[in-house]
Protein backbone atom coordinates (compact mmCIF):
# COMPACT_ATOMS: atom_id res chain seq x y z
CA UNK A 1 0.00 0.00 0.00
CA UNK A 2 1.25 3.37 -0.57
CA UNK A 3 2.48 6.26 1.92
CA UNK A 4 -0.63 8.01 3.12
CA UNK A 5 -1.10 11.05 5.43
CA UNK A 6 -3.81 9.56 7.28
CA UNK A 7 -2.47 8.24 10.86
CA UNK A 8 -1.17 4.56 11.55
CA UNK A 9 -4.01 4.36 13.69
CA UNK A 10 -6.57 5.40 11.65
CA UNK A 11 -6.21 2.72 8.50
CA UNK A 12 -7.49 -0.44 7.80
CA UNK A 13 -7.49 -3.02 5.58
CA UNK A 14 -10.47 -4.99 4.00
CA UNK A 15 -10.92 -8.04 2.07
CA UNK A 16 -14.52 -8.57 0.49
CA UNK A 17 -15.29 -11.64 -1.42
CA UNK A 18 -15.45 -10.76 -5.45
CA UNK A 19 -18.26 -10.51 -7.16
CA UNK A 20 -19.87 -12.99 -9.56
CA UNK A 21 -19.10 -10.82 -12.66
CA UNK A 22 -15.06 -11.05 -11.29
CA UNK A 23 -12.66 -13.84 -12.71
CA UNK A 24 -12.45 -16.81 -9.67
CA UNK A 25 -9.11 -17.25 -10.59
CA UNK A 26 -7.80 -14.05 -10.89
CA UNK A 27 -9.57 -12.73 -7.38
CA UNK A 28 -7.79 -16.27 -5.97
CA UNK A 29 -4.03 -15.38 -7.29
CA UNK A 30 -4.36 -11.45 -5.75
CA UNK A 31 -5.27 -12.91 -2.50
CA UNK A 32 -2.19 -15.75 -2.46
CA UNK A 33 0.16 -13.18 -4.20
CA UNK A 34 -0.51 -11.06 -1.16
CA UNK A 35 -0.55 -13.18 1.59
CA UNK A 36 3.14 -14.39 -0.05
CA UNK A 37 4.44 -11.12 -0.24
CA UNK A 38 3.51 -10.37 3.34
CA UNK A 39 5.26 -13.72 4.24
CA UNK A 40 8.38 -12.98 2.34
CA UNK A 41 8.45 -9.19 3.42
CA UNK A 42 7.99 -10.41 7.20
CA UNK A 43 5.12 -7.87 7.67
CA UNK A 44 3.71 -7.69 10.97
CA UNK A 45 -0.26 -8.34 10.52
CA UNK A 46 -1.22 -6.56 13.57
CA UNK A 47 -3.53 -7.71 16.39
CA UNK A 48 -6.75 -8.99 14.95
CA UNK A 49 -10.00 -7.81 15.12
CA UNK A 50 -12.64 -9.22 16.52
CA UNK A 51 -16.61 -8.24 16.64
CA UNK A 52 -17.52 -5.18 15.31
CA UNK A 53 -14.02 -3.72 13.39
CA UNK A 54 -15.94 -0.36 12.87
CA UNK A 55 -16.07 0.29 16.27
C-alpha cells in the first residue's frame, strides 16, 4: 500500500469476497500473491479484530 497522510491508527485493511461478474481465478491469485508477499516481506499483521471492526 502506498504512503498516506492519514495516521497509523486510523487505517485499515479490508478483504470482500469478489463478485460474480469477477474472474475466480484471478480474485484467488491477488489474494495468495498477497498473503506471499507479506510472508516474504515479514510484515507484521497486527492484532486482529474481533466483533464489530468499525467500532
Amino acid at each position: 500500500m502506498p504512503a498516506s497522510t492519514v495516521a497509523a491508527a486510523s487505517r485499515h485493511l479490508e478483504h470482500r469476497i469478489a463478485g460474480a461478474d469477477a474472474n475466480p481465478y484471478l480474485a484467488a491469485a491477488t489474494v495468495l500473491a498477497g498473503i506471499e508477499y507479506g510472508i516474504a516481506h515479514e510484515l507484521d499483521p497486527g492484532a486482529p479484530v474481533t466483533g464489530n471492526g468499525y467500532r
